[in-house]
Protein backbone atom coordinates (compact mmCIF):
# COMPACT_ATOMS: atom_id res chain seq x y z
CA UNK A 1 25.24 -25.62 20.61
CA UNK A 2 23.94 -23.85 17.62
CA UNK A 3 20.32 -23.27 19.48
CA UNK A 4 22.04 -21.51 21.87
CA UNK A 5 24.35 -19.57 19.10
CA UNK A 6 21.25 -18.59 17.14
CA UNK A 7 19.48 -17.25 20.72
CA UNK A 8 22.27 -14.94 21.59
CA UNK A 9 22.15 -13.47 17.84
CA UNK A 10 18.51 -12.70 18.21
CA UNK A 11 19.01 -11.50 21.65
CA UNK A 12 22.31 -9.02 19.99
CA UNK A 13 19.71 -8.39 17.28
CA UNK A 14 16.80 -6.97 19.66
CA UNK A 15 18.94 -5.30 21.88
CA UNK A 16 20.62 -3.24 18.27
CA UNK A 17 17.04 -2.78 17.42
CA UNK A 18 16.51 -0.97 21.17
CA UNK A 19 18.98 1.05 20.45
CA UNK A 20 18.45 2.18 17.27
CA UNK A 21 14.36 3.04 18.42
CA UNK A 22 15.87 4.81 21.45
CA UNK A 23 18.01 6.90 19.60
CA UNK A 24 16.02 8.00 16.88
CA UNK A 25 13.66 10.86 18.83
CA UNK A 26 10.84 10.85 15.97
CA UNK A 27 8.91 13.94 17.85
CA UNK A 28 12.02 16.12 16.95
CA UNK A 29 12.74 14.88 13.82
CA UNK A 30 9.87 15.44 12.50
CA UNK A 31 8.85 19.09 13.79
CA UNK A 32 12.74 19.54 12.33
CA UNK A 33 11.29 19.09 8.74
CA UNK A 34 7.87 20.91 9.31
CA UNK A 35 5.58 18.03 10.17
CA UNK A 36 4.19 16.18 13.61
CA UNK A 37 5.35 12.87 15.05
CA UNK A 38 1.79 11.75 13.86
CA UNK A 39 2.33 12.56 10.19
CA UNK A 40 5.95 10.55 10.27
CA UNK A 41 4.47 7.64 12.27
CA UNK A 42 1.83 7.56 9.19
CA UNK A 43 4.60 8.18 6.51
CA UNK A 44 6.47 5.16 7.72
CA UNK A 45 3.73 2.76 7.99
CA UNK A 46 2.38 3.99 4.41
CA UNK A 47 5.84 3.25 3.11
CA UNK A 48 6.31 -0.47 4.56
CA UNK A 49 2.28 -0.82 3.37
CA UNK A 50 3.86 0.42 -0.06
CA UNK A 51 7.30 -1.73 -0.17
CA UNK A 52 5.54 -5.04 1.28
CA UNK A 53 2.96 -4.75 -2.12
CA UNK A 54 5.62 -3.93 -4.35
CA UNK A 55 8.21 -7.01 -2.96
CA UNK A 56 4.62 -8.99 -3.27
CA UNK A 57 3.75 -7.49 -6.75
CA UNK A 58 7.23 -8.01 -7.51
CA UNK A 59 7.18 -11.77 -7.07
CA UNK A 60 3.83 -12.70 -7.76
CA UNK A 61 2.89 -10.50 -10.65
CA UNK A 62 2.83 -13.15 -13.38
CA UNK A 63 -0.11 -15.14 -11.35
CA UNK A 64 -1.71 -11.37 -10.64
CA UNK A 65 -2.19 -10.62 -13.96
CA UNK A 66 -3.43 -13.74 -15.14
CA UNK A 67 -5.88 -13.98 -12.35
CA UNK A 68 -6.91 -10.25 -13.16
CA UNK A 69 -7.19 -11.43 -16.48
CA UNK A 70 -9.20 -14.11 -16.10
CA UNK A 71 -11.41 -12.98 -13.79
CA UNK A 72 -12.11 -9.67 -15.90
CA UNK A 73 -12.53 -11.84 -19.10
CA UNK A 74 -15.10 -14.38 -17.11
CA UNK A 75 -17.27 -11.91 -15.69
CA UNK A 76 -17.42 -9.87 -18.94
CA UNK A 77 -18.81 -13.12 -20.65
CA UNK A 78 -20.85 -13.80 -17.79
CA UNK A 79 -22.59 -10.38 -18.46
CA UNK A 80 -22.89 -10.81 -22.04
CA UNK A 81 -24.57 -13.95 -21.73
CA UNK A 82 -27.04 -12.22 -18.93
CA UNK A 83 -25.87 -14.81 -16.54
CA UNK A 84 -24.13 -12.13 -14.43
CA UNK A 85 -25.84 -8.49 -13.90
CA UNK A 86 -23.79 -5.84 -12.85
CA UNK A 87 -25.43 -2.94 -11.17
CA UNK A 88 -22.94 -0.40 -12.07
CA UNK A 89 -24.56 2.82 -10.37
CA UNK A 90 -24.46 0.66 -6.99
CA UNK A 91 -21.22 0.00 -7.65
CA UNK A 92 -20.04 3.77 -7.63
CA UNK A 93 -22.13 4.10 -4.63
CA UNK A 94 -20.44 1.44 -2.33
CA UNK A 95 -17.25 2.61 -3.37
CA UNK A 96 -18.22 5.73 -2.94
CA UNK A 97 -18.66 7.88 -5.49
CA UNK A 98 -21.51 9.47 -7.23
CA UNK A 99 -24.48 6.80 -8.93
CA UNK A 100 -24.03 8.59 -12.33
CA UNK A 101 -19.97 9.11 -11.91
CA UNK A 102 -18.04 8.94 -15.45
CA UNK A 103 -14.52 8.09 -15.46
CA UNK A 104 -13.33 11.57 -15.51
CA UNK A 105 -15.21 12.14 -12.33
CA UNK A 106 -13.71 9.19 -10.71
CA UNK A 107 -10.45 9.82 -12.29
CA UNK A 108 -10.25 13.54 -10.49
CA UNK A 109 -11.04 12.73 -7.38
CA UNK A 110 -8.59 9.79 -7.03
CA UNK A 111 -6.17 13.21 -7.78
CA UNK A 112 -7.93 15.29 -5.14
CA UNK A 113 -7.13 12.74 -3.10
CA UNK A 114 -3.80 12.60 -3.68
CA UNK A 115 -3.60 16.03 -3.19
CA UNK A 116 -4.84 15.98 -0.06
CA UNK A 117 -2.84 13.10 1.39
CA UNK A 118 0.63 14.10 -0.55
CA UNK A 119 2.88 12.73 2.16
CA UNK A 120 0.76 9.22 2.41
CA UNK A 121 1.51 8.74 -1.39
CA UNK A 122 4.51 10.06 -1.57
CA UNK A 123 5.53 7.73 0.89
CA UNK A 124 3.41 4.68 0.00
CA UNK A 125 4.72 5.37 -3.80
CA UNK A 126 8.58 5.62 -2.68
CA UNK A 127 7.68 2.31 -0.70
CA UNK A 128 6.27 0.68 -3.21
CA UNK A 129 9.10 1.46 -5.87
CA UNK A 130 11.51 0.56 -3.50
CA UNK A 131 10.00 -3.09 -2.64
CA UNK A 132 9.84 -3.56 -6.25
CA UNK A 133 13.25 -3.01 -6.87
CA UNK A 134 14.07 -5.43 -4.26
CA UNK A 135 11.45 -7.98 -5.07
């Protein structure tokens, strides 16, 4: 009895979500504010991206920092020692920036970036805020 209780809410559940997606016409809502169906499609996944780590962060951040923490602290020592070598001007390269990059020049183009791609971050910030507030 309650198997078959707990089918019909998921099927009353799917058939609200159907309705919902079939009502909301995202082309037109989205040339309505200036922007394609594309761009709102991208905002919305950016922003569950951004609420999903924030619930995470949220939750978990006690364990995040101390693994950050740790991990930092052990490869620093592992450098000092001259057990571990970091090639730092490969580094830059593979994440792709410039071999003799400084932090400033990192630092301005993660902002170019975001300047670019103002909707993504807006969204994937608002997301993120959000899921922490809820975590």
């Amino acid at each position: 009895m309650e198997a078959v209780n707990n089918s019909n809410i998921f099927k009353t559940f799917v058939e609200w979500i159907k309705e919902v997606w079939e009502k909301i016409n995202i082309k037109e809502w989205a040339e309505s504010i200036g922007g394609t169906s594309s761009e709102a499609v991208q905002a919305s996944i950016y922003f569950g991206v951004g609420f999903a780590i924030g619930f995470l962060f949220k939750k978990y951040f006690k364990f995040l920092i101390s693994c950050l923490l740790i991990s930092i602290f052990l490869i620093l020592i592992l450098e000092y020692n001259k057990i571990l070598e970091i090639d730092w001007q490969a580094f830059n390269v593979w994440i792709g920036f410039e071999p003799t990059a400084d932090l400033g020049v990192i630092l301005n183009s993660i902002f170019d970036w975001i300047k670019d791609n103002l909707l993504v971050s807006v969204s994937s910030t608002v997301g993120f805020l959000i899921g922490y507030k809820l975590g």
